[in-house]
Protein backbone atom coordinates (compact mmCIF):
# COMPACT_ATOMS: atom_id res chain seq x y z
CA UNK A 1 7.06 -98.75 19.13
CA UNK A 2 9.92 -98.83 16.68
CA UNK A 3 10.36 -95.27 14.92
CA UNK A 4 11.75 -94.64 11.38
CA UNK A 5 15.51 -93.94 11.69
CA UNK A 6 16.04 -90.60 10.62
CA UNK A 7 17.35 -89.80 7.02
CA UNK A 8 20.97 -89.38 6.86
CA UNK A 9 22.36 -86.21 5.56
CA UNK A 10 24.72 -83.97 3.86
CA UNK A 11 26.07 -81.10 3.44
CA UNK A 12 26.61 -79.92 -0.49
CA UNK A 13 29.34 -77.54 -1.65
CA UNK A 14 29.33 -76.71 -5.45
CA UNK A 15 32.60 -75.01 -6.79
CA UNK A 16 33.44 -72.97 -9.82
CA UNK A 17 33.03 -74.27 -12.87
CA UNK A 18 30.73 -72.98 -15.40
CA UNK A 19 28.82 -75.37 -17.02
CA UNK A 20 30.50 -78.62 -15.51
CA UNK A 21 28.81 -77.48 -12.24
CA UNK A 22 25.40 -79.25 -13.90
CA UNK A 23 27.33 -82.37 -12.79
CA UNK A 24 25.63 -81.23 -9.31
CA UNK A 25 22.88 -82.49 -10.72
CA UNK A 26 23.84 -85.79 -11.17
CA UNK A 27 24.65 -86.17 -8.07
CA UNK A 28 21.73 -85.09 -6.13
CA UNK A 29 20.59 -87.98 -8.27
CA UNK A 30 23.01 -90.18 -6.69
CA UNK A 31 22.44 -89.43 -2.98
CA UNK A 32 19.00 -89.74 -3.47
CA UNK A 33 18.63 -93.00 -5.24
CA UNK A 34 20.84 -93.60 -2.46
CA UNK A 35 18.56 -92.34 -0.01
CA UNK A 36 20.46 -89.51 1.49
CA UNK A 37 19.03 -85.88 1.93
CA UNK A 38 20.47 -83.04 1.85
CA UNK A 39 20.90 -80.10 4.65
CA UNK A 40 22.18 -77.59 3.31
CA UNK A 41 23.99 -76.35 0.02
CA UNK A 42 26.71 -73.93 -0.80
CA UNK A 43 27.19 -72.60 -4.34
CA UNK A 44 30.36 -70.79 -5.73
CA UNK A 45 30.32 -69.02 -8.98
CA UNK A 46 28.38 -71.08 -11.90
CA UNK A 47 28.21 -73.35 -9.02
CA UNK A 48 25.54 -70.87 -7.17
CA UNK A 49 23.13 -71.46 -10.25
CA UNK A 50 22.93 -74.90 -9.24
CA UNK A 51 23.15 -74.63 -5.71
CA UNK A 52 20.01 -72.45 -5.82
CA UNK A 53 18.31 -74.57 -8.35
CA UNK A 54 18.86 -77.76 -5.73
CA UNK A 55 17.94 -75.73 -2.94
CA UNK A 56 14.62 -74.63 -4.35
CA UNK A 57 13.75 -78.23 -4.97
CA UNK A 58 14.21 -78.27 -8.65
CA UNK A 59 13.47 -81.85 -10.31
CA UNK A 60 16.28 -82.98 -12.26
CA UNK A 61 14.83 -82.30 -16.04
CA UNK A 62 13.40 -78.77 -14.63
CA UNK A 63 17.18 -77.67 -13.51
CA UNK A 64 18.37 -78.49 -17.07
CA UNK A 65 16.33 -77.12 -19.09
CA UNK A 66 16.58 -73.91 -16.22
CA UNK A 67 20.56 -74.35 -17.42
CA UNK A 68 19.89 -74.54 -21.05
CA UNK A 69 18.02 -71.05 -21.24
CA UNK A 70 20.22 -69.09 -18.49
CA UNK A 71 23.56 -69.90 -19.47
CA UNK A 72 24.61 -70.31 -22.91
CA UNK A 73 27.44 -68.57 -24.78
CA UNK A 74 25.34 -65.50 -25.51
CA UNK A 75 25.74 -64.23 -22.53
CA UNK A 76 29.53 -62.79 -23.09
CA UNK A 77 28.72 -62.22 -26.95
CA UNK A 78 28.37 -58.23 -26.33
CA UNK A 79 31.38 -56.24 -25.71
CA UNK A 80 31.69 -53.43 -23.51
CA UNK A 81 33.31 -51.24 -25.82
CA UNK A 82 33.31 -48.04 -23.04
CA UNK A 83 35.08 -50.28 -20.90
CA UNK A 84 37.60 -51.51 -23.13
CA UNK A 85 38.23 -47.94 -24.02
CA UNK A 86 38.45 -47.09 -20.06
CA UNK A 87 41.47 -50.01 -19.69
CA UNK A 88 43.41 -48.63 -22.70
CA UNK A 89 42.90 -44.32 -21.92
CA UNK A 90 41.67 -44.51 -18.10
CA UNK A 91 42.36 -40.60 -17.71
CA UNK A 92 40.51 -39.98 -21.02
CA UNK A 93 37.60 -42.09 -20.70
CA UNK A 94 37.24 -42.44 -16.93
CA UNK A 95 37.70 -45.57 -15.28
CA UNK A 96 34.75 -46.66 -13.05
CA UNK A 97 35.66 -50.13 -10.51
CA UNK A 98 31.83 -50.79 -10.40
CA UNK A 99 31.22 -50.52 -14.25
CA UNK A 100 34.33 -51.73 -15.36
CA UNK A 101 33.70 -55.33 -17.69
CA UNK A 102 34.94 -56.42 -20.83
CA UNK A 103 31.43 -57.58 -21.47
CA UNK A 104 27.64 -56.10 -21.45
CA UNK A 105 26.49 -57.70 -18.10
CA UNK A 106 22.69 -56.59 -18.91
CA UNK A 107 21.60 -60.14 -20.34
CA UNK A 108 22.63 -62.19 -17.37
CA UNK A 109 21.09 -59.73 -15.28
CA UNK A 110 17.91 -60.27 -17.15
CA UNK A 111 18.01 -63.78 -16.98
CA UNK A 112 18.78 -64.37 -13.62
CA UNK A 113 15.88 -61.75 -12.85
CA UNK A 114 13.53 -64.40 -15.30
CA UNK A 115 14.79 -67.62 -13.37
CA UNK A 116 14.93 -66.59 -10.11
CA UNK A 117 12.40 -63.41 -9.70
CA UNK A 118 12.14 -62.11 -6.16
CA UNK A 119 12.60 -64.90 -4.71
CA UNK A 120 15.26 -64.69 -1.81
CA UNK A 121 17.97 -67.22 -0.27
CA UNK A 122 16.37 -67.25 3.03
CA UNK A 123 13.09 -68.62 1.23
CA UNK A 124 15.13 -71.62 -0.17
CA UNK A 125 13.61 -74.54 1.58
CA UNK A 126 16.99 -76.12 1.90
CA UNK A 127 19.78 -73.94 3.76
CA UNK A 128 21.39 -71.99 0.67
CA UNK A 129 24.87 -69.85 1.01
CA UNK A 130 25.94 -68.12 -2.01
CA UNK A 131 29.87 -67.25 -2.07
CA UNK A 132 31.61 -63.86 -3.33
CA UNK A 133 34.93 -62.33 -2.86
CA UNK A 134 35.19 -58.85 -1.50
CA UNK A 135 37.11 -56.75 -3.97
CA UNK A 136 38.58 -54.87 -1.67
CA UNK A 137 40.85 -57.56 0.12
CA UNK A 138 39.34 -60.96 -1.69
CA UNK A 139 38.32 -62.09 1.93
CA UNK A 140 35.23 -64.90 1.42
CA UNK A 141 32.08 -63.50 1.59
CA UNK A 142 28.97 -65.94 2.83
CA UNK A 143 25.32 -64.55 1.44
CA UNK A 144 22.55 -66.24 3.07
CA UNK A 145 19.95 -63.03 2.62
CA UNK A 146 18.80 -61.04 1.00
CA UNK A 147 17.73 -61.10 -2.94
CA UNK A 148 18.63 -64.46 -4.80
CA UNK A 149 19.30 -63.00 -8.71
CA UNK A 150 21.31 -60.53 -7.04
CA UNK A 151 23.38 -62.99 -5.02
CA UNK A 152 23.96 -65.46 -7.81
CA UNK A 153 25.19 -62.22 -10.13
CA UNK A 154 27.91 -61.00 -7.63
CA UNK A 155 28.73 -64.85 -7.23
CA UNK A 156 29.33 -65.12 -11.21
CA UNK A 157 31.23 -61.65 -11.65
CA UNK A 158 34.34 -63.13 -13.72
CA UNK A 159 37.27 -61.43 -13.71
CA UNK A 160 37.47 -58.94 -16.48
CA UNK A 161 34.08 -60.33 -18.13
CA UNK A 162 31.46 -58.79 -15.45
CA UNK A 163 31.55 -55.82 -13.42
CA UNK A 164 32.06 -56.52 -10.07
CA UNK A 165 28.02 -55.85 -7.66
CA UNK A 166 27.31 -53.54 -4.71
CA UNK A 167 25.98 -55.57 -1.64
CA UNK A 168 25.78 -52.91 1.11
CA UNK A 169 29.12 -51.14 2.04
CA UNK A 170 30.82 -54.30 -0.57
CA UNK A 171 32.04 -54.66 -3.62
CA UNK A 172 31.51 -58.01 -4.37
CA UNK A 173 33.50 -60.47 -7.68
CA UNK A 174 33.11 -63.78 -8.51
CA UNK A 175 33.28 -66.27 -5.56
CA UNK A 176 36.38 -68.43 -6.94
CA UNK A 177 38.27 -65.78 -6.56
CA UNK A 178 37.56 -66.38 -2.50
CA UNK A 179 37.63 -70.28 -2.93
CA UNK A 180 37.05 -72.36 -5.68
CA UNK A 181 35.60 -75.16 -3.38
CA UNK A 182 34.49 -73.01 -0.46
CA UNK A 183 34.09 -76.21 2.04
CA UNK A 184 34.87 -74.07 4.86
CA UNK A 185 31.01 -72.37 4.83
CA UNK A 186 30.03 -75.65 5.13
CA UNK A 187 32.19 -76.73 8.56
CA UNK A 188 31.91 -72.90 9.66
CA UNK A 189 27.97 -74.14 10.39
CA UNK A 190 28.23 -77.13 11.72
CA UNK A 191 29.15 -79.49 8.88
CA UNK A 192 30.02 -82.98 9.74
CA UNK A 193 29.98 -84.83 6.52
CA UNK A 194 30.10 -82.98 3.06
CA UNK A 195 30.19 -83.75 -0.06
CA UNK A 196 32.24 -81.20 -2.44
CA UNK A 197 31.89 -80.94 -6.25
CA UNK A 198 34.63 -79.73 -7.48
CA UNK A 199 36.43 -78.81 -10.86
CA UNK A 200 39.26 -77.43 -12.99
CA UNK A 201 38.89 -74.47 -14.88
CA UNK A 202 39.69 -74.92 -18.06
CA UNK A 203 42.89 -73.78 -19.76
CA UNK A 204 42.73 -72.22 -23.24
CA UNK A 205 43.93 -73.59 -26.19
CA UNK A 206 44.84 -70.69 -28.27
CA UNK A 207 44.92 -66.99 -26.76
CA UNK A 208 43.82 -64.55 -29.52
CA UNK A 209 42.16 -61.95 -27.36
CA UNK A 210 42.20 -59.85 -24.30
CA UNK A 211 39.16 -61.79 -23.15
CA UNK A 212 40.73 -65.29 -23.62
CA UNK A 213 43.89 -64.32 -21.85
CA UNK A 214 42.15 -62.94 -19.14
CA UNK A 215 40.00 -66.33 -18.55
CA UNK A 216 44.03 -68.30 -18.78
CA UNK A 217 45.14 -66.14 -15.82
CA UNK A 218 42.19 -66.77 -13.73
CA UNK A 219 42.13 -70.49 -14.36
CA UNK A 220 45.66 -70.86 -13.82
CA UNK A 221 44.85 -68.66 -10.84
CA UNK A 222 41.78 -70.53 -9.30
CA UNK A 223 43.27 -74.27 -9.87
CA UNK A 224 46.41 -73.04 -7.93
CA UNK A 225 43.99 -71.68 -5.07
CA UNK A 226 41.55 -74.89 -5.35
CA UNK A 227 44.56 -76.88 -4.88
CA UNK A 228 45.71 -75.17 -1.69
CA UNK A 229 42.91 -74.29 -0.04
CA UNK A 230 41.31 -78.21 -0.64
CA UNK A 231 44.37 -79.40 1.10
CA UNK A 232 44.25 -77.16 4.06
CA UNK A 233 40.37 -78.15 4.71
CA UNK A 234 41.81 -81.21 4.57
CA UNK A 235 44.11 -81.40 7.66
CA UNK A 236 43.28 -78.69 9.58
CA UNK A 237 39.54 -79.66 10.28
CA UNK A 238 37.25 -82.28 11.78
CA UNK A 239 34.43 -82.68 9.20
CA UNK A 240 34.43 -85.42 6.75
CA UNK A 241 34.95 -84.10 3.03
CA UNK A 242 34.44 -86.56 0.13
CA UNK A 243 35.51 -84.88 -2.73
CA UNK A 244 33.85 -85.90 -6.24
CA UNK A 245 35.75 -84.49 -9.13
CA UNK A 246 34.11 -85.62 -12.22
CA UNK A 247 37.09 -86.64 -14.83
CA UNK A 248 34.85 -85.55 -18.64
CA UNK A 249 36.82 -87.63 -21.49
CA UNK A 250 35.12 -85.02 -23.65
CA UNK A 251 36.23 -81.34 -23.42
CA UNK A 252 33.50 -79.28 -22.13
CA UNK A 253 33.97 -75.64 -22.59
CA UNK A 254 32.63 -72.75 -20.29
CA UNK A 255 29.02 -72.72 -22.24
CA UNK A 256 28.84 -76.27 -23.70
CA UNK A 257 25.12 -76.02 -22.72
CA UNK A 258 24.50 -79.06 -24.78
CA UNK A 259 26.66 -81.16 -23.08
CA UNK A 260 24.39 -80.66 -20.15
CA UNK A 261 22.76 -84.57 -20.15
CA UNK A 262 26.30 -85.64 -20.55
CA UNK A 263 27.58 -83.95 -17.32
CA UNK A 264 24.98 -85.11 -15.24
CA UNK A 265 25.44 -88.52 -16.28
CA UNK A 266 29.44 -87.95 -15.15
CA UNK A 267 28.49 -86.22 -11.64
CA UNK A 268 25.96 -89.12 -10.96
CA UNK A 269 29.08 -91.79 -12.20
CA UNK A 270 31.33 -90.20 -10.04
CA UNK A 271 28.88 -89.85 -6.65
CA UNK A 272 28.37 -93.77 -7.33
CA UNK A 273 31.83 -94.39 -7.01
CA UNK A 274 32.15 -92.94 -3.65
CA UNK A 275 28.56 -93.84 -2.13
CA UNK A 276 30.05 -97.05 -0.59
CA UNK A 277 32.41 -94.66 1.53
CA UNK A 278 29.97 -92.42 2.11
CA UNK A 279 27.16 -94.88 3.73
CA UNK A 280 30.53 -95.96 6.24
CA UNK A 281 30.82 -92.23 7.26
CA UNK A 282 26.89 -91.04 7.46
CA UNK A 283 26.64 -94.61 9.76
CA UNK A 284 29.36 -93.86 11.87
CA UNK A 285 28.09 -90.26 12.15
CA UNK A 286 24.18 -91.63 13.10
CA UNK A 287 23.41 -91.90 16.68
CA UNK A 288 23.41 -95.18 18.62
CA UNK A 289 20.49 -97.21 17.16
CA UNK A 290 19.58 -98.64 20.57
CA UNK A 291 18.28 -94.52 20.92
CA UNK A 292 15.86 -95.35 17.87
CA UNK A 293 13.72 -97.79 19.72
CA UNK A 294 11.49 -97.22 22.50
């Protein structure tokens, strides 16, 4: 009797990106139109949101309309004026690591508690890792337990926006800070072929504003890091990393929720492009078919 070969699969790392990371989405769409499955995803920063959408099993129009509510621009509308006070008169006002954000953090709590409940990552029916940076020496941190919202928070803790989360004996930021395009979750469990969405933050056009000069020093920060680290993965490893950066003629800003359609068309454009490359590596990867047949 002749059995049904077994599905070929991926692994899926999502970098930082804010919105742009909804090109994820796309191409999920790709690989499976393609039919290609996924075993396991790895979400950094905005790219955790969609990590644990995928992961979950999310169809395609559920995920963006999940994007559309969670993250739009009113998230860093509300200022933290303690805070700012804190930065400028520390000894006067007190300055607190764990509280310290340019912005009120308590709406993207609550809406990451609304999408995502009590649901936690070791419940995802695909393998999810959520990435952080520990504040303390910006080593990568891997969470694969443990609560989901809470996870995904620590994972989108921008620098200067959000305060920074407590996991355990941690202090946890926003994963980018770790790796942009953290690949090397992916190969640390056993990884042979992934496929890495990655992106450019983008730079600002006019800096007006504490807030928008902090977000220019941690793009021009994270690209430099992206950059490096990418090539190092590279050429110092033995899994097979297809990298899909989606090129957006249109400029898509860090909450251009209504761009979302448009991105996923782009991420499923760009997968195409590179499917013919990846069926070569997935069937030189898939065991000897003589071993399918008995």
């Amino acid at each position: 009797m002749t059995k049904n070969p077994p599905v070929p699969r991926v692994s899926l790392v999502i970098g930082s990106g804010s919105v742009k990371c909804a090109a994820a989405i796309g191409v999920v769409k790709a690989l499976t139109a393609g039919g290609i499955g996924i075993e396991r995803v790895v979400g950094c920063s905005a790219g955790a949101i969609f990590g644990a959408l995928i992961a979950l099993g999310y169809s395609m129009d559920n995920a963006r309309e999940a994007t559309t509510r969670l993250w739009t621009a009113e998230l860093t509308a509300r200022r933290n004026t303690r805070a700012l006070l804190a930065a400028i008169a520390p000894r006067l006002f007190g300055f607190d690591v764990e509280r310290f954000g340019l912005r009120d953090d308590r709406l993207i709590n609550e809406r990451l508690q609304q999408a995502f409940g009590d649901r936690q990552i070791e419940d995802s029916p695909i393998p999810l890792h959520i990435v952080a940076a520990d504040f303390s020496n910006g080593e990568l941190v891997d969470l694969n337990r443990g609560s989901l919202a809470k996870a995904i928070r620590a994972s989108v803790a921008l620098p200067f926006a959000f305060p920074p989360v407590r996991w355990g004996d941690k202090l946890l930021a926003d994963g980018c800070l770790a790796d942009p395009l953290p690949v090397s979750v992916a190969i640390r469990h056993g990884a042979r072929v992934i496929v890495a969405v990655g992106f450019e933050s983008p730079y600002q056009e006019h800096i007006r504003s504490p807030g928008r000069f902090a977000f220019q020093l941690s793009a021009i920060m994270s690209n430099n890091l992206l950059k490096s680290r990418f090539s190092f993965h590279s050429v110092s490893h033995h899994s097979e990393v297809i990298a899909i950066i989606p090129e957006f003629k249109q400029r898509v800003r860090l909450f251009d929720t209504e761009k979302v359609p448009y991105i996923i068309d782009e991420g499923e454009r760009a997968a195409a492009e590179q499917m013919p490359y990846l069926r070569e590596l997935l069937a030189a990867e898939a065991p000897d078919a003589a071993g399918a047949t008995a």
